[in-house]
Each structure stands twice: as C-alpha cells, then as structure tokens.
C-alpha atoms as a PDB file:
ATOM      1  CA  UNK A   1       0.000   0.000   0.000  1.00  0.00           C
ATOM      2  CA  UNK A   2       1.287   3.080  -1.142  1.00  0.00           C
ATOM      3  CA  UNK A   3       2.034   6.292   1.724  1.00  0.00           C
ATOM      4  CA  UNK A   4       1.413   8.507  -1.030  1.00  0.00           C
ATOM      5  CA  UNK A   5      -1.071  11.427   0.360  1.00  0.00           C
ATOM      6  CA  UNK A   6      -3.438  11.219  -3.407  1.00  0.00           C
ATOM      7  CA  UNK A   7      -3.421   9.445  -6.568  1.00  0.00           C
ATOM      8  CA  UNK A   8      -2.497  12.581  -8.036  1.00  0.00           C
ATOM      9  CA  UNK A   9       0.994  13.601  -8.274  1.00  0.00           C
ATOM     10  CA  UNK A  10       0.789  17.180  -8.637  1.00  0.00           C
ATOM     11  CA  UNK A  11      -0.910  17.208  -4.894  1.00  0.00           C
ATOM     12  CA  UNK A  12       1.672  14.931  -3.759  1.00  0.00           C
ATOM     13  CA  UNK A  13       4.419  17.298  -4.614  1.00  0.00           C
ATOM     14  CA  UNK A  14       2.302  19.837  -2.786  1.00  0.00           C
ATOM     15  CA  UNK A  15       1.769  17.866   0.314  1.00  0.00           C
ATOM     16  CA  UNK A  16       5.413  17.793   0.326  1.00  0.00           C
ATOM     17  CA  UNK A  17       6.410  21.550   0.227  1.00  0.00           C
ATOM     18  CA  UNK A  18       3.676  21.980   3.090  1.00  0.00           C
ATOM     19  CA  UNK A  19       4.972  19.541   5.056  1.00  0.00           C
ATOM     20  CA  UNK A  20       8.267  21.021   5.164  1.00  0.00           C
ATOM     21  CA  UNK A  21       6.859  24.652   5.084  1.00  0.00           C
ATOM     22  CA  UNK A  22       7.669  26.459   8.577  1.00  0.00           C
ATOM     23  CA  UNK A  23       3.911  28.250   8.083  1.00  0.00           C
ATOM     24  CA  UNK A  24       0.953  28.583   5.312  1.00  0.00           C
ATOM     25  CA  UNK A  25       2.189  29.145   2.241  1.00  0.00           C
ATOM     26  CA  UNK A  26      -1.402  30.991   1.045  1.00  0.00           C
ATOM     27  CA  UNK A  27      -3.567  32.536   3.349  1.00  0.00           C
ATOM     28  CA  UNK A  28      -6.185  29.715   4.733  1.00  0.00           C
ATOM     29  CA  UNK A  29      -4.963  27.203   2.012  1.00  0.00           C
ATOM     30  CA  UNK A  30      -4.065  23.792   3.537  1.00  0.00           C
ATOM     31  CA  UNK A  31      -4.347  20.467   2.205  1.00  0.00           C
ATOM     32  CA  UNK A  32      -6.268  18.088   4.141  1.00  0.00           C
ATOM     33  CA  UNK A  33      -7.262  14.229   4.415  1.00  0.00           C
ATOM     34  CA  UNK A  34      -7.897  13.617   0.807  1.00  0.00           C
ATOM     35  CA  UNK A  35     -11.480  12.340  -0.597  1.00  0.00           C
ATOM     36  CA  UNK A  36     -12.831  13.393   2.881  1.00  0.00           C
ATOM     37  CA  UNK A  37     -16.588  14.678   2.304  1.00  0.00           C
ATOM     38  CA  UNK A  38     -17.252  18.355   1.784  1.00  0.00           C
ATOM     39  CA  UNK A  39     -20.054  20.238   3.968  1.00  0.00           C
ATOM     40  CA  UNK A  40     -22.370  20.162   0.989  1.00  0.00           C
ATOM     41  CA  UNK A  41     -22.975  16.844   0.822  1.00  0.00           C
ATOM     42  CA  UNK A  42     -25.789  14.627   2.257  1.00  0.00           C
ATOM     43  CA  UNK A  43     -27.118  11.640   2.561  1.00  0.00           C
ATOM     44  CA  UNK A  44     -29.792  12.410   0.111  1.00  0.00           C
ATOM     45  CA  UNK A  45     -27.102  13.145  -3.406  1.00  0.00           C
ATOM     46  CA  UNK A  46     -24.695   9.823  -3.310  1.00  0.00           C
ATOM     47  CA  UNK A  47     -23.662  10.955  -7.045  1.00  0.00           C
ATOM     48  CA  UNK A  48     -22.812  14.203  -5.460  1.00  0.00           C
ATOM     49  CA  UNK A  49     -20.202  12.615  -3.354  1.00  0.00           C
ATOM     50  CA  UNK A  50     -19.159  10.238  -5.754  1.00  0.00           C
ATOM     51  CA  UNK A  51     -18.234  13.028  -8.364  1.00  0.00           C
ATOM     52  CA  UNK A  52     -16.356  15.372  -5.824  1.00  0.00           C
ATOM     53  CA  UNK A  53     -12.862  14.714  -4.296  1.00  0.00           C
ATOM     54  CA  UNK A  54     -12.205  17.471  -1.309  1.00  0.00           C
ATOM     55  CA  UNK A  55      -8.740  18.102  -0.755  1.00  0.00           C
ATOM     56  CA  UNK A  56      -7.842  21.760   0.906  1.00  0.00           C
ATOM     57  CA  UNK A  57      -9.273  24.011   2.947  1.00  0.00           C
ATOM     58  CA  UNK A  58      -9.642  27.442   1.204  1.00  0.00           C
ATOM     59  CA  UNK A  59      -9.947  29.848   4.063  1.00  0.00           C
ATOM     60  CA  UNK A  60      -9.418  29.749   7.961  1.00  0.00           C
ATOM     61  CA  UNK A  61     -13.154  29.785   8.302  1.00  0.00           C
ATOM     62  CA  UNK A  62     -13.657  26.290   6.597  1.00  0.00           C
ATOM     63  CA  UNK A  63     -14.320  26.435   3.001  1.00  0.00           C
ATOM     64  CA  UNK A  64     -12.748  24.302   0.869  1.00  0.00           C
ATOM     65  CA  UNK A  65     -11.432  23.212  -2.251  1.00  0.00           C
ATOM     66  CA  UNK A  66     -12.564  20.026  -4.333  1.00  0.00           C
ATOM     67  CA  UNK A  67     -12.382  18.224  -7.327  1.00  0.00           C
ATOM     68  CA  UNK A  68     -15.357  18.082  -9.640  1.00  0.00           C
ATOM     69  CA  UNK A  69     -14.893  14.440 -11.447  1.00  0.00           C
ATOM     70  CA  UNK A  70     -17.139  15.243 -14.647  1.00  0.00           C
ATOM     71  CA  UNK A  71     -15.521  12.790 -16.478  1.00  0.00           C
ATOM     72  CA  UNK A  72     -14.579   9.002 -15.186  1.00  0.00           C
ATOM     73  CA  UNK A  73     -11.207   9.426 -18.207  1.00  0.00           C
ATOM     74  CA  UNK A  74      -9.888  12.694 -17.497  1.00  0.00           C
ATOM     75  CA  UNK A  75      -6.828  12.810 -15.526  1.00  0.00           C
ATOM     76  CA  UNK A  76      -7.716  14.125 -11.917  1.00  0.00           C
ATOM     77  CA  UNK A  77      -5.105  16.642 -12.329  1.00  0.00           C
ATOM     78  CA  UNK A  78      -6.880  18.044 -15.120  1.00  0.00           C
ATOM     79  CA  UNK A  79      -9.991  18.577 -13.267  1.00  0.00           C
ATOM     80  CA  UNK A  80     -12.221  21.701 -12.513  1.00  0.00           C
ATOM     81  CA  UNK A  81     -11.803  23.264  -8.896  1.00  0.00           C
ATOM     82  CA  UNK A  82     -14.667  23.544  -6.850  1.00  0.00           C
ATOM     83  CA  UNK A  83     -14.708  26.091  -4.500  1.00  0.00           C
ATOM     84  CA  UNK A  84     -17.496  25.453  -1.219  1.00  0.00           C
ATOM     85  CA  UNK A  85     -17.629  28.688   0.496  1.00  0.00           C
ATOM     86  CA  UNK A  86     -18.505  28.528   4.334  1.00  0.00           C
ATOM     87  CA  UNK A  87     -21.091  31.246   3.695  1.00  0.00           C
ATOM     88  CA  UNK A  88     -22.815  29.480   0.692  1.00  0.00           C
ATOM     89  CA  UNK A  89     -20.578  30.537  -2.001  1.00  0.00           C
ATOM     90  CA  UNK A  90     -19.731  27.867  -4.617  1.00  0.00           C
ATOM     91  CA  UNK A  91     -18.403  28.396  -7.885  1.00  0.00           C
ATOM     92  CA  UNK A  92     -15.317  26.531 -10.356  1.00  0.00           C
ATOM     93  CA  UNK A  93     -12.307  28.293  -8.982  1.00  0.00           C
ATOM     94  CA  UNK A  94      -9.988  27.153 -11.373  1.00  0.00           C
ATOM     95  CA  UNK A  95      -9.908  24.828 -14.439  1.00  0.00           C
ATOM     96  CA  UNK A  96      -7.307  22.335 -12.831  1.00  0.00           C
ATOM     97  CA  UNK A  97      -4.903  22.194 -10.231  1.00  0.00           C
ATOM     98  CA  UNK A  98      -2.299  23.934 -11.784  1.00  0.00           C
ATOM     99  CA  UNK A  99      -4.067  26.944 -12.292  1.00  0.00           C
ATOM    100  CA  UNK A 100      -5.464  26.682  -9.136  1.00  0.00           C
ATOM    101  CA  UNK A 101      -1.471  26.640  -7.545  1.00  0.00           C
ATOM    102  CA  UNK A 102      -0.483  29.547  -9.404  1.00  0.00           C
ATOM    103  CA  UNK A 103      -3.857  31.350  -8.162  1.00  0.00           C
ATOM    104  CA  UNK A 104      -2.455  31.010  -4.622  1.00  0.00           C
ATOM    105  CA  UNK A 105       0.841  32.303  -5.493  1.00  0.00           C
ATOM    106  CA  UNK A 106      -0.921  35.309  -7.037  1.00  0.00           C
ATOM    107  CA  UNK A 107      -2.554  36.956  -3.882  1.00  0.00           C
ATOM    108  CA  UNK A 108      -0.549  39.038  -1.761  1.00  0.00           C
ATOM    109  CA  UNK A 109      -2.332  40.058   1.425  1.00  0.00           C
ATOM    110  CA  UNK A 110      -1.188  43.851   2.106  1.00  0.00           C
ATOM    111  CA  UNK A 111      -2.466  43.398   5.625  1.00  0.00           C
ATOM    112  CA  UNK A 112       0.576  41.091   6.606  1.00  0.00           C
ATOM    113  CA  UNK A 113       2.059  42.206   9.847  1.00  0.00           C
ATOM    114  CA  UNK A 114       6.115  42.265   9.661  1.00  0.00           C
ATOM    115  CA  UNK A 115       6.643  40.100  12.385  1.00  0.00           C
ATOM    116  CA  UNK A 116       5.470  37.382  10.089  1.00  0.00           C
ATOM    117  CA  UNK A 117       8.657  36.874   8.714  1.00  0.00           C
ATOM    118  CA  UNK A 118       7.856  32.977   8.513  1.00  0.00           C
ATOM    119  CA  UNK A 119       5.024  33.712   6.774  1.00  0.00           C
ATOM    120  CA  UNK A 120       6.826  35.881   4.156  1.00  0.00           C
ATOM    121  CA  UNK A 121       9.463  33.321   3.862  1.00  0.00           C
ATOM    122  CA  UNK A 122       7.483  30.224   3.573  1.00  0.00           C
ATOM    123  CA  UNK A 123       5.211  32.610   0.625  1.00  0.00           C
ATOM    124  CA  UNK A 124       8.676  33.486  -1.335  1.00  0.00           C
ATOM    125  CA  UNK A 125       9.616  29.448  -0.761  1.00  0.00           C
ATOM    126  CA  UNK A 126       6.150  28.361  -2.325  1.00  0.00           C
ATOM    127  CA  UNK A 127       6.843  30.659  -5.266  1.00  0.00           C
ATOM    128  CA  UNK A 128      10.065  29.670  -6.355  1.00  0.00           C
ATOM    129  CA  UNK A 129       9.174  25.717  -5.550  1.00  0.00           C
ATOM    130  CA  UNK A 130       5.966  26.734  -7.852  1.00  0.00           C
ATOM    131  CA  UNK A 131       8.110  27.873 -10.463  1.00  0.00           C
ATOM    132  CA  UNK A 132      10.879  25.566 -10.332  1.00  0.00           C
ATOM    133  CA  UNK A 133       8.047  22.427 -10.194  1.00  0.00           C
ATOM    134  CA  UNK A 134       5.536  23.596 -12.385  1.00  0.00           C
ATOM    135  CA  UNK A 135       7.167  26.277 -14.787  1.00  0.00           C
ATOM    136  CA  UNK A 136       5.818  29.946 -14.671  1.00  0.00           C
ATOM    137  CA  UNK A 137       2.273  30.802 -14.685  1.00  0.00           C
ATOM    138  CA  UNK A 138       0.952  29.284 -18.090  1.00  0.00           C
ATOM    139  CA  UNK A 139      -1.275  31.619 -20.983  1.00  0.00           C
ATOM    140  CA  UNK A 140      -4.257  32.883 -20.078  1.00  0.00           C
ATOM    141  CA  UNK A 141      -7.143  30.946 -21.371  1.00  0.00           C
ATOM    142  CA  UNK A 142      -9.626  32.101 -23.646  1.00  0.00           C
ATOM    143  CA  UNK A 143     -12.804  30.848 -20.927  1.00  0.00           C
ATOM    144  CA  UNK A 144     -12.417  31.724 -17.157  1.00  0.00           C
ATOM    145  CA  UNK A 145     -13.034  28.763 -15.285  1.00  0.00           C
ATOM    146  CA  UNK A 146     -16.619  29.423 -14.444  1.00  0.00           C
ATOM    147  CA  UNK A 147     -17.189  30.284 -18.339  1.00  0.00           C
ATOM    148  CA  UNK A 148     -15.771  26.982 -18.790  1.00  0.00           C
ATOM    149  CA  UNK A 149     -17.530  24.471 -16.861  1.00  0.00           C
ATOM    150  CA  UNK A 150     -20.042  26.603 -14.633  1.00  0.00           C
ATOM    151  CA  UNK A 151     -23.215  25.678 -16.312  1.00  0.00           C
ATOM    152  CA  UNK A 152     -22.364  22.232 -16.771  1.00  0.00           C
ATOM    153  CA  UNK A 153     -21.710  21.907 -13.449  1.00  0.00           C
ATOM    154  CA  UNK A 154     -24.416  23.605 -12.533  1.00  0.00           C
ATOM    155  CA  UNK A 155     -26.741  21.509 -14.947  1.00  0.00           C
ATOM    156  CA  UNK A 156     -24.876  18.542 -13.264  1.00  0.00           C
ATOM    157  CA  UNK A 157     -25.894  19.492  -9.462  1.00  0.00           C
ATOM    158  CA  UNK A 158     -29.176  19.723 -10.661  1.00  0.00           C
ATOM    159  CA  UNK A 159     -29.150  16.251 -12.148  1.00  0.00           C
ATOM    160  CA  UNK A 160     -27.861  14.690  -8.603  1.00  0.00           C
ATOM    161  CA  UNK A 161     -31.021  16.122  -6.403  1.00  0.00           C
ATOM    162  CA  UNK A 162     -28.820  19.482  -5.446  1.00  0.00           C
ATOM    163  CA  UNK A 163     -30.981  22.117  -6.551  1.00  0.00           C
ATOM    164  CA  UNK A 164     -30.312  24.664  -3.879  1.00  0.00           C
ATOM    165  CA  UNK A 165     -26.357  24.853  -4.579  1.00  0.00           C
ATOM    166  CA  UNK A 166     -27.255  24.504  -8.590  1.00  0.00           C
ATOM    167  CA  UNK A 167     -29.011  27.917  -7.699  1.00  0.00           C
ATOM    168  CA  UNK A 168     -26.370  29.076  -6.573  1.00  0.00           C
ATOM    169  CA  UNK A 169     -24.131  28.749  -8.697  1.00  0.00           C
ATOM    170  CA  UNK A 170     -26.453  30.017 -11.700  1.00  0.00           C
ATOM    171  CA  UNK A 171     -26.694  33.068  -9.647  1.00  0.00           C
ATOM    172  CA  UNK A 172     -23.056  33.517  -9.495  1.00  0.00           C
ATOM    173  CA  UNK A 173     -23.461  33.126 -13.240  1.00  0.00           C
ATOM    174  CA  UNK A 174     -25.742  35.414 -13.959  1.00  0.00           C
ATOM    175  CA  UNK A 175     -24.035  37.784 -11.451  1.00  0.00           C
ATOM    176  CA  UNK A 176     -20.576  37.164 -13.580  1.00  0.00           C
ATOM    177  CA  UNK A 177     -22.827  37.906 -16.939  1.00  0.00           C
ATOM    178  CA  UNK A 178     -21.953  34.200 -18.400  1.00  0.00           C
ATOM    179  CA  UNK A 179     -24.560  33.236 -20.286  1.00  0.00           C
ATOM    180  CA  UNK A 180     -25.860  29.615 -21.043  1.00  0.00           C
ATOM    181  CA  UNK A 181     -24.139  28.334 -24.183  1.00  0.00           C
END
C-alpha cells in the first residue's frame, strides 16, 4: 500500500512543500485528508459525493477546495476546482490544479504584519518551488473557469437532487454575466 497522500501527483508534490513549510504558504490554504466529504454533501445526493474529491481548505473559516470528477477518463489533475464557500458561495475556482497553484501564489495580502517573517518566507519558498516544479504561470485561457464548466456543473448538481447549490451557482453566473451556451 502506497504512503502517497493522493493518486495525483501534482498534490503529492504539494503535500510535500507543506509539510516542510515552517507556516501557510497561502492565506487559509491547507491540504487536508484527501477524498474526505465536503459540507455540501448529504445523505440524500450519493452521485454528489461520488463526483467530488475534497482536498484543501480554502480559508481559515472552513471552506474548501474540491475536485469536480465530470468525467470518469480525465486525468484528476486536469480537473475543474470547486470552490465550497462557508457562507454558501460555490463556484469553479480554477480549471485544474495547476491553475489553481499559481492562483495562490498570485494573492498578496497587504495586511501582513512584519513580524510574520515565517510567513513571508514560507510565501517566497512556495513561489520559487511553484516555479521551479511547475514552470511559470501558463497563458491565459480564452474561458475563465466558471465560463468553462459553470453551467455544466451547474446543470450537473441539478441532475444529482442538489438544486439549492445549482441555484447558486447560476446566480453567481448570472451575477458574472456568463450566459448559457
């Protein structure tokens, strides 16, 4: 039996640089048990929890981040990012984890006291590990990743009994002016 923290390389490599990171790398981001549940789900939407692989927390508050499994042939690393908001929000964060690293390296809190020099240290670390692992940040796309796979997922939560957060997420649509293709 393998030790490995995921199936998925890329988040291996990750789990590695945070487990010998002195302090969080992104503000609230932290990997955690992989495949463990997300708050959304219930007992009531089995296809909802067999379609989406939790991995990080997002925030100190406890959203998170998650895989959305659309398609039983794509590689997992090459999966949309789910983003489960602890106050409601949901919406595709990023089209796959790649993007979704290079998202975290983007966001510089300017609130950052300077006595958090491990904080700024382990953030400069994650960047240049990002860079030297991964390469710099790649071309933007032509599609956001909510243009890209928002009302498909939304379509799809519908599908699996989860109206409410399907509503959501066409609201964040709408809100974003993306219209159904």
């Amino acid at each position: 039996m393998s030790d490995a923290y995921s199936p998925i390389p890329e988040l291996n490599l990750l789990k590695g640089f945070q487990d010998r990171s002195a302090d969080f790398f992104s503000p609230g981001f932290e990997l955690r048990e992989y495949g463990k549940g997300v708050a959304w789900s219930d007992d009531e939407a089995p296809e909802f929890d067999a379609r989406i692989i939790s991995f990080a927390r997002a925030t100190v508050s406890g959203s998170s981040y998650a895989l959305w499994r659309y398609d039983d042939d794509a590689d997992l690393s090459a999966l949309p990012v789910i983003f489960f908001g602890d106050e409601g929000d949901l919406y595709v964060a990023a089209h796959d984890l790649r993007d979704l690293f290079h998202e975290l390296a983007q966001d510089d809190p300017d609130d950052i006291a300077p006595d958090r020099r491990s904080y700024i240290e382990t953030r400069r670390a994650y960047k240049v590990w990002l860079e030297s692992t991964f390469g710099p940040v790649p071309p933007e796309r032509e599609r956001g990743p909510m243009a890209e796979y928002g009302w498909r997922f939304a379509d799809w939560l519908t599908a699996v009994g989860m109206e409410d957060a399907a509503e959501i997420v066409v609201d964040n649509l709408e809100a974003m002016g993306i219209d159904r293709p």
